[in-house]
PDB file of N, CA and C in Angstrom:
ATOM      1  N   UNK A   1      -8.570  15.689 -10.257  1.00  0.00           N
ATOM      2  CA  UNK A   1      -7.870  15.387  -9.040  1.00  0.00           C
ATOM      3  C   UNK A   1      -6.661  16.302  -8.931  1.00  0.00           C
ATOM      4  N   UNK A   2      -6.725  17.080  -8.193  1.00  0.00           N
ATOM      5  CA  UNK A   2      -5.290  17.611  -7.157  1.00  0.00           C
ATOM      6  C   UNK A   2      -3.889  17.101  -7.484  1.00  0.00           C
ATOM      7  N   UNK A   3      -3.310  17.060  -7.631  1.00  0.00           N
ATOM      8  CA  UNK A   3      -1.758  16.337  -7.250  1.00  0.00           C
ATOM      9  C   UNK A   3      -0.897  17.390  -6.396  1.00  0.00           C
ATOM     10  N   UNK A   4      -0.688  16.562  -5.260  1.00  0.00           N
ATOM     11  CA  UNK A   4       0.240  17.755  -4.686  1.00  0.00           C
ATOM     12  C   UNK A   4       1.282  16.824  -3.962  1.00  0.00           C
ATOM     13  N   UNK A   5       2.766  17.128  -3.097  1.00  0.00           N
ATOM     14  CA  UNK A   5       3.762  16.788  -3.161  1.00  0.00           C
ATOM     15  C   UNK A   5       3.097  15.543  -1.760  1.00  0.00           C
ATOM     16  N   UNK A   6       3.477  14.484  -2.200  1.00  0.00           N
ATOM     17  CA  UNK A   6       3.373  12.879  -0.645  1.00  0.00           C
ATOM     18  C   UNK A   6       4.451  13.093   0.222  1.00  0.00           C
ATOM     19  N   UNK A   7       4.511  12.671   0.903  1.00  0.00           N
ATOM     20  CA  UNK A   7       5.642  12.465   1.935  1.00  0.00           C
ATOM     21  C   UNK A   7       4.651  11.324   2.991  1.00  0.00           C
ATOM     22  N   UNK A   8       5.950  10.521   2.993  1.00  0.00           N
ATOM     23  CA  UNK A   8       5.939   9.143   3.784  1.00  0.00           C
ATOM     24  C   UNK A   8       7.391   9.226   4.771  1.00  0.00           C
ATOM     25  N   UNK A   9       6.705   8.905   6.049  1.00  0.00           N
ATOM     26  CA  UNK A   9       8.029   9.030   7.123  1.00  0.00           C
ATOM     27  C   UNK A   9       8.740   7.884   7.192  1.00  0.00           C
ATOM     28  N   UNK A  10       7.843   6.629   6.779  1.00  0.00           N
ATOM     29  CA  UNK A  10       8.262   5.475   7.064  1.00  0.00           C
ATOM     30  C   UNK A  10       8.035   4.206   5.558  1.00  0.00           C
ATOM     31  N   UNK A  11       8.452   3.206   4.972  1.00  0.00           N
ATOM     32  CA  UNK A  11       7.781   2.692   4.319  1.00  0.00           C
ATOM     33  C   UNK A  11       7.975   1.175   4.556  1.00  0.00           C
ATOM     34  N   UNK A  12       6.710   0.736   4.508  1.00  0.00           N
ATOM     35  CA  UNK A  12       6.796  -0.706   5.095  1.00  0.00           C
ATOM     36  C   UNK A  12       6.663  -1.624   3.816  1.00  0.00           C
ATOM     37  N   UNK A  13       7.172  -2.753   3.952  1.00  0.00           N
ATOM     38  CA  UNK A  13       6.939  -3.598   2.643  1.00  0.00           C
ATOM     39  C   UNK A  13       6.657  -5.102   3.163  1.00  0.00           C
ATOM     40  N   UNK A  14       5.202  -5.420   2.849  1.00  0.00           N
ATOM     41  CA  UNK A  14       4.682  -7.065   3.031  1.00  0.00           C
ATOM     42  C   UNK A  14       5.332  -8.144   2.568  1.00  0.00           C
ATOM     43  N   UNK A  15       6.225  -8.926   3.581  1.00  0.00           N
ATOM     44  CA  UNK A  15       6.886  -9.828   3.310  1.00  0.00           C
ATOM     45  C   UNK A  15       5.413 -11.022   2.672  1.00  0.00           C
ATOM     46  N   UNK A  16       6.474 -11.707   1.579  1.00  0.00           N
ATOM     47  CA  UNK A  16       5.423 -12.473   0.857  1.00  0.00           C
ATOM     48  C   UNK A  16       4.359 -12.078   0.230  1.00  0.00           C
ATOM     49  N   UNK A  17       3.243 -12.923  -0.508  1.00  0.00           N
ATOM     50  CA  UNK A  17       2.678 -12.470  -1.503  1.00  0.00           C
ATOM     51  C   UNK A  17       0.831 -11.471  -0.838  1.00  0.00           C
ATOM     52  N   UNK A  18       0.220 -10.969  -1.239  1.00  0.00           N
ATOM     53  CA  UNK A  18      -1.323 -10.091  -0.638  1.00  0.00           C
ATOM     54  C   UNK A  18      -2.162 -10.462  -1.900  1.00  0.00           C
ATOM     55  N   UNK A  19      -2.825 -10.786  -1.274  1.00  0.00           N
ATOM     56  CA  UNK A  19      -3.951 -11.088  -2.249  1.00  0.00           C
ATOM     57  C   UNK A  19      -4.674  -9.855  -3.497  1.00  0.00           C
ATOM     58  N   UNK A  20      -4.480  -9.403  -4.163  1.00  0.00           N
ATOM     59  CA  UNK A  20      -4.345  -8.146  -4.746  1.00  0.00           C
ATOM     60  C   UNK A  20      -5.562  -7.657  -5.119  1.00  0.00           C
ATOM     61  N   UNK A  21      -6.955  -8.117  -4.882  1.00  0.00           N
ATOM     62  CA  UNK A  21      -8.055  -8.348  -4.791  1.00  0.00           C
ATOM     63  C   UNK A  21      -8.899  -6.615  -3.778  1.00  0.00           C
ATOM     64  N   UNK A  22      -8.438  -7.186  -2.677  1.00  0.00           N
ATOM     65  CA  UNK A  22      -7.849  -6.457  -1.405  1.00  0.00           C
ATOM     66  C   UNK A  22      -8.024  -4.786  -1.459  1.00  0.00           C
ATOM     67  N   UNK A  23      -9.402  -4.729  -0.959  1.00  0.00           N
ATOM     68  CA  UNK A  23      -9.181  -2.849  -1.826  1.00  0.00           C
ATOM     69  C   UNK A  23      -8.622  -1.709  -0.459  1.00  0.00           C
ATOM     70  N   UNK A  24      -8.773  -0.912  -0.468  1.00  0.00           N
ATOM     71  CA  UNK A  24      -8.458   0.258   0.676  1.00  0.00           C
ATOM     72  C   UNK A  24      -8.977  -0.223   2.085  1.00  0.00           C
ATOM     73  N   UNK A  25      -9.840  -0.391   2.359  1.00  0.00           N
ATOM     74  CA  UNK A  25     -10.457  -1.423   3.256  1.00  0.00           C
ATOM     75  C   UNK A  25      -9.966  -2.631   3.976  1.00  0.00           C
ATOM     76  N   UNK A  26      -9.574  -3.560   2.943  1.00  0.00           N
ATOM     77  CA  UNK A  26      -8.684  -4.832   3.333  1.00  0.00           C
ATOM     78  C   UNK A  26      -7.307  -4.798   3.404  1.00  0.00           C
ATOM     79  N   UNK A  27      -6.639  -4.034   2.550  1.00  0.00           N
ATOM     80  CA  UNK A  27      -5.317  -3.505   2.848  1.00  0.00           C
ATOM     81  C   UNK A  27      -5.134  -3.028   4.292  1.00  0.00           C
ATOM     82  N   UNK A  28      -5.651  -1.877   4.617  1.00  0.00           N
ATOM     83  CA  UNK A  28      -5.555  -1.221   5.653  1.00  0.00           C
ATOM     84  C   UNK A  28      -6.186  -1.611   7.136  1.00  0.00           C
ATOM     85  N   UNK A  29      -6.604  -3.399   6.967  1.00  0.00           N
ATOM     86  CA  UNK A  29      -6.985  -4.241   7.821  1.00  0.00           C
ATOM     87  C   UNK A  29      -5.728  -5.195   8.011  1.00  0.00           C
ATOM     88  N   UNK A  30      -5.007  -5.386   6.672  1.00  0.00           N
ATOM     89  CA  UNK A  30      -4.017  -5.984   6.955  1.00  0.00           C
ATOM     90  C   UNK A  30      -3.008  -5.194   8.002  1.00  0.00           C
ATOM     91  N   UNK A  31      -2.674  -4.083   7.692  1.00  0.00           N
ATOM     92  CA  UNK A  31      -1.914  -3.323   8.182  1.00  0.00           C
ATOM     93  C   UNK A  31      -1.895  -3.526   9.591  1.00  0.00           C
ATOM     94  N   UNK A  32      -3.163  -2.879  10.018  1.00  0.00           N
ATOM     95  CA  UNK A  32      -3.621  -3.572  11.503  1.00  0.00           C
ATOM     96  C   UNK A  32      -3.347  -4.821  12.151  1.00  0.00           C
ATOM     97  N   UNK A  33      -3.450  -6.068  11.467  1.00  0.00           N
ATOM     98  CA  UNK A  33      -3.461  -7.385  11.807  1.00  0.00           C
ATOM     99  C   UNK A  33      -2.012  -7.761  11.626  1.00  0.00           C
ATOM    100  N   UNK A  34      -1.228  -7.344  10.420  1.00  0.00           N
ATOM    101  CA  UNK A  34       0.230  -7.881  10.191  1.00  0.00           C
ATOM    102  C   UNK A  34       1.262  -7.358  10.971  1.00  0.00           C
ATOM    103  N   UNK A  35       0.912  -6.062  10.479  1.00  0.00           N
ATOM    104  CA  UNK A  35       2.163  -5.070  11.022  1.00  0.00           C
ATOM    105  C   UNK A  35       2.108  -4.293  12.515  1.00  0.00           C
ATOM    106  N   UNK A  36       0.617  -4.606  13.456  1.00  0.00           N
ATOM    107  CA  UNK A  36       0.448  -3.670  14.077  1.00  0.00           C
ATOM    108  C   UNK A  36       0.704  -2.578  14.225  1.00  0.00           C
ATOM    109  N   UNK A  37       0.182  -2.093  13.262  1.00  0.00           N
ATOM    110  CA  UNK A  37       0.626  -0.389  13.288  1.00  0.00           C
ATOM    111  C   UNK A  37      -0.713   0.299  12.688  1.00  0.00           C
ATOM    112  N   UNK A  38      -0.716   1.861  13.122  1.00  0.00           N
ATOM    113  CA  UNK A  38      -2.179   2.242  12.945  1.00  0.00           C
ATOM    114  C   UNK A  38      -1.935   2.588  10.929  1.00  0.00           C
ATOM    115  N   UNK A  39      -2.499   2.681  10.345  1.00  0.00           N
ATOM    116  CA  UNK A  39      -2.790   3.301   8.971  1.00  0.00           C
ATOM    117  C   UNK A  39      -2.496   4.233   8.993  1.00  0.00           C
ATOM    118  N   UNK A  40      -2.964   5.204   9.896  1.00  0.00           N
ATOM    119  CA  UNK A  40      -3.220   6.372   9.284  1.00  0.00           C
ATOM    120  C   UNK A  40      -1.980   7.293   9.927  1.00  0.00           C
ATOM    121  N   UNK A  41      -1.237   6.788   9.919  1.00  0.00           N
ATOM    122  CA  UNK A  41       0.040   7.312   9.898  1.00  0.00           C
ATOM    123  C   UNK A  41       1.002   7.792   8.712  1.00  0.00           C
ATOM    124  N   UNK A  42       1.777   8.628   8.472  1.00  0.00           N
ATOM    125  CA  UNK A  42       2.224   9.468   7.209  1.00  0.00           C
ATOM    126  C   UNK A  42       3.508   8.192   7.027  1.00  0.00           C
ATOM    127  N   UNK A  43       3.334   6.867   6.460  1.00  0.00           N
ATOM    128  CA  UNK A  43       3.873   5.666   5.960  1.00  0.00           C
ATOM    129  C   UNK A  43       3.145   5.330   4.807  1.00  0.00           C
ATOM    130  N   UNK A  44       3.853   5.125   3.710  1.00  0.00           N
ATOM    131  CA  UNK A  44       3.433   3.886   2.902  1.00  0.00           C
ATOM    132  C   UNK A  44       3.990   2.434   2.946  1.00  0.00           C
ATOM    133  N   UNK A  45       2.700   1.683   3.038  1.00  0.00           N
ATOM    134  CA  UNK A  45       2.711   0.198   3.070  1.00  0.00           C
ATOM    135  C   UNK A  45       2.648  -0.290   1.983  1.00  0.00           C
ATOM    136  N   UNK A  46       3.768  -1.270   1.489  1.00  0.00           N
ATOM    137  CA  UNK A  46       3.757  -1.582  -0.319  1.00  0.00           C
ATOM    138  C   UNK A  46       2.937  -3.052   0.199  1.00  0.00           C
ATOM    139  N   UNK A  47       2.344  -3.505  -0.842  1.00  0.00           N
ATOM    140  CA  UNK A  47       2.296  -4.852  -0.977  1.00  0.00           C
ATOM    141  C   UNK A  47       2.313  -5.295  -2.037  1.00  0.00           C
ATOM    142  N   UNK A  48       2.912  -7.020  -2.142  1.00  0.00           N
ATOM    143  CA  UNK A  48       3.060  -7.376  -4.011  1.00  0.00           C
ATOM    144  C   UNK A  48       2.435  -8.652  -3.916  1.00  0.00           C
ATOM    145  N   UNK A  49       1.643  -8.746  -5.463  1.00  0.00           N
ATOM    146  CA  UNK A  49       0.683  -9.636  -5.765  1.00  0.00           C
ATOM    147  C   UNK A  49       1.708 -11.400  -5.312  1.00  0.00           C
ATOM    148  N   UNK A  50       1.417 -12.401  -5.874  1.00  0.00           N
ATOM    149  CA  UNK A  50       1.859 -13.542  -5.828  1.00  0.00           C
ATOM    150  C   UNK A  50       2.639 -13.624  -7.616  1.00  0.00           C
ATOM    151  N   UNK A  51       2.165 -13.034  -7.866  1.00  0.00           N
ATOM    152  CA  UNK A  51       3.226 -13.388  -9.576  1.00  0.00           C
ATOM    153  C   UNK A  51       3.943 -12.436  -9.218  1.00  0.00           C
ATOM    154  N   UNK A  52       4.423 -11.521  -8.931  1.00  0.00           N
ATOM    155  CA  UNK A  52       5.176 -10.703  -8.452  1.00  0.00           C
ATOM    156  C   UNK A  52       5.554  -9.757  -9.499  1.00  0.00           C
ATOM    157  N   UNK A  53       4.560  -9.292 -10.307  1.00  0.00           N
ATOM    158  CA  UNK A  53       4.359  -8.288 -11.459  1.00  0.00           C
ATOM    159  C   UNK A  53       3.435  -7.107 -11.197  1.00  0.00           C
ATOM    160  N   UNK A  54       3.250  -7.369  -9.761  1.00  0.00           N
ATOM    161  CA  UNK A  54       1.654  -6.116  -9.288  1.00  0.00           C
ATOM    162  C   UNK A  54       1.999  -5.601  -8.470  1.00  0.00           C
ATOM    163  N   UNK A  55       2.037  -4.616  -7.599  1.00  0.00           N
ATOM    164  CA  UNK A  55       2.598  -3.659  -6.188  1.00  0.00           C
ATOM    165  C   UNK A  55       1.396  -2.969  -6.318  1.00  0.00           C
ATOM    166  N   UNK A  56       0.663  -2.728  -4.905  1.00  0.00           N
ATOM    167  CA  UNK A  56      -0.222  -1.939  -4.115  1.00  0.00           C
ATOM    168  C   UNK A  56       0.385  -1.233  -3.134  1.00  0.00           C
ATOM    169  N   UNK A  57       0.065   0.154  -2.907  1.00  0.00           N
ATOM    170  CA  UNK A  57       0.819   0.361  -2.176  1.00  0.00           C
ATOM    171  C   UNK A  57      -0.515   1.294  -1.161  1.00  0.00           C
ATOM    172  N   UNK A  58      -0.114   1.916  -0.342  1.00  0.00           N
ATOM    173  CA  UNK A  58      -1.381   2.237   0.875  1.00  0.00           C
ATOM    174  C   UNK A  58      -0.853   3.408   1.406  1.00  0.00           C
ATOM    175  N   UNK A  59      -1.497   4.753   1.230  1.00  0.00           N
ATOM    176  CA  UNK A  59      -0.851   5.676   1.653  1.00  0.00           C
ATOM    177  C   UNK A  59      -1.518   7.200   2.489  1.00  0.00           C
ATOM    178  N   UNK A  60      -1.990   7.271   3.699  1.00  0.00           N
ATOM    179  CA  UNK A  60      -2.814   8.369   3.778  1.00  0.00           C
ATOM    180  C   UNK A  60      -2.373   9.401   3.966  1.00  0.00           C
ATOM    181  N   UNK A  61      -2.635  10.896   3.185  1.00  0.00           N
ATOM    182  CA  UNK A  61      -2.778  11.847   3.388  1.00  0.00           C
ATOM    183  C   UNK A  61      -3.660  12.804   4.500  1.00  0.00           C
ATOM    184  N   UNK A  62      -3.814  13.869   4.268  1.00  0.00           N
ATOM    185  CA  UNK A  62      -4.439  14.406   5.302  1.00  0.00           C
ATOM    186  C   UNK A  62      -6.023  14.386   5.343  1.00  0.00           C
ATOM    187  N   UNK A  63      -6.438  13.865   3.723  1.00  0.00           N
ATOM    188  CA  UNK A  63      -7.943  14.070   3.316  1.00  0.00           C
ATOM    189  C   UNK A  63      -8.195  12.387   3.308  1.00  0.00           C
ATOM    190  N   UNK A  64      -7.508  11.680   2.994  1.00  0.00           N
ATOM    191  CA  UNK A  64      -8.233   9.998   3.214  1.00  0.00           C
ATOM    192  C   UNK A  64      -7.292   9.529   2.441  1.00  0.00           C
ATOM    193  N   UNK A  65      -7.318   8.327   2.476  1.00  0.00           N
ATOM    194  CA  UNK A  65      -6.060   7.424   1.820  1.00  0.00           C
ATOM    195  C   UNK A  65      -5.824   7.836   0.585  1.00  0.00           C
ATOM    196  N   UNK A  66      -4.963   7.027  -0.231  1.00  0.00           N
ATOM    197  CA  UNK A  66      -4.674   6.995  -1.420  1.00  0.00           C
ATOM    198  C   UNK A  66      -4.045   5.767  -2.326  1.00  0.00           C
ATOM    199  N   UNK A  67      -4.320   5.052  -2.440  1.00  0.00           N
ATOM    200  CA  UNK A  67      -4.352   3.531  -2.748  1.00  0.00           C
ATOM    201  C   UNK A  67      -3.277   3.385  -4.170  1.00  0.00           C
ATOM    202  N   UNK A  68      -2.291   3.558  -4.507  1.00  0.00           N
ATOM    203  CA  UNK A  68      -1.564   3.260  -5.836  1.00  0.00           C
ATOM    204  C   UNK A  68      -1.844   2.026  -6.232  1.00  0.00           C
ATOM    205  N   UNK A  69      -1.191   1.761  -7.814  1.00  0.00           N
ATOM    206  CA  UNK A  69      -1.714   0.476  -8.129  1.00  0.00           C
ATOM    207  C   UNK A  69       0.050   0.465  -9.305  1.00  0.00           C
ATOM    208  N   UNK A  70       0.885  -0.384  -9.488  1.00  0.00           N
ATOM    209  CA  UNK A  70       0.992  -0.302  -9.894  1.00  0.00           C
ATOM    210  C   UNK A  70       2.018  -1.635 -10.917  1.00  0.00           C
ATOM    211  N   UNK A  71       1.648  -1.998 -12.214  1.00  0.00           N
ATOM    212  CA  UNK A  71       1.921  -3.325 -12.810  1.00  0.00           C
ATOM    213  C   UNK A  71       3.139  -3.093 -13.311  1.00  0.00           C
ATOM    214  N   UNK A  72       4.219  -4.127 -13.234  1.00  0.00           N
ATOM    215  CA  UNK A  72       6.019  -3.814 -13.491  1.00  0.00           C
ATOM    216  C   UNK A  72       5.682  -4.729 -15.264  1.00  0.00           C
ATOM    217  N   UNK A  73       6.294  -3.851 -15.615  1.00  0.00           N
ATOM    218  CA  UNK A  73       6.236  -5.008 -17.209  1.00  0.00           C
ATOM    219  C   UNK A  73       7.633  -6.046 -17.092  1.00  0.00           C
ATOM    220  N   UNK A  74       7.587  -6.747 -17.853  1.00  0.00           N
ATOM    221  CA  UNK A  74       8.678  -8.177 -17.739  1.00  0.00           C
ATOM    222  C   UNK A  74       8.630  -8.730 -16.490  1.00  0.00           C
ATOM    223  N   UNK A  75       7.166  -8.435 -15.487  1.00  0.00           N
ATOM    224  CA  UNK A  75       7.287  -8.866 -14.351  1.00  0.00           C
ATOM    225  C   UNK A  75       8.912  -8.739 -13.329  1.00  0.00           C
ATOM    226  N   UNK A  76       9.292  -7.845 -13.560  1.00  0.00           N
ATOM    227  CA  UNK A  76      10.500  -6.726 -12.483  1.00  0.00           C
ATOM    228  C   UNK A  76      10.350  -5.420 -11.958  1.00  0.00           C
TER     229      UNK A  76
END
């Protein structure tokens, strides 16, 4: 895989808990349904599990999304 530099114009963060289940697909349905706003806009959308030790975050580039994942240790 590539790595090359992200840029996000905007970043949105899901009040309350997302079911973390939820893959690129359902995330980016939420987006639609919660936030009304299109996806595929140069924003990342965070979302955090219900134990609040997990963050997803939703991010498209110019070639197709890019889905982070990422677990906080001591749950912070």
């Amino acid at each position: 895989m590539l790595i090359r530099e992200l840029t996000a114009d905007h970043i949105y963060l899901a009040c309350g808990h997302t079911d973390m289940r939820k893959s690129i697909d359902g995330l980016a349905a939420l987006v639609v349904s919660r936030f009304h706003l299109d996806p595929h806009q140069p924003a990342l959308f965070l979302f955090c599990g219900r134990r609040k030790d997990r963050i997803k975050g939703l991010l498209w580039d110019e070639t197709g999304f890019l889905l982070l994942y990422k677990r906080l240790e001591d749950g912070k």
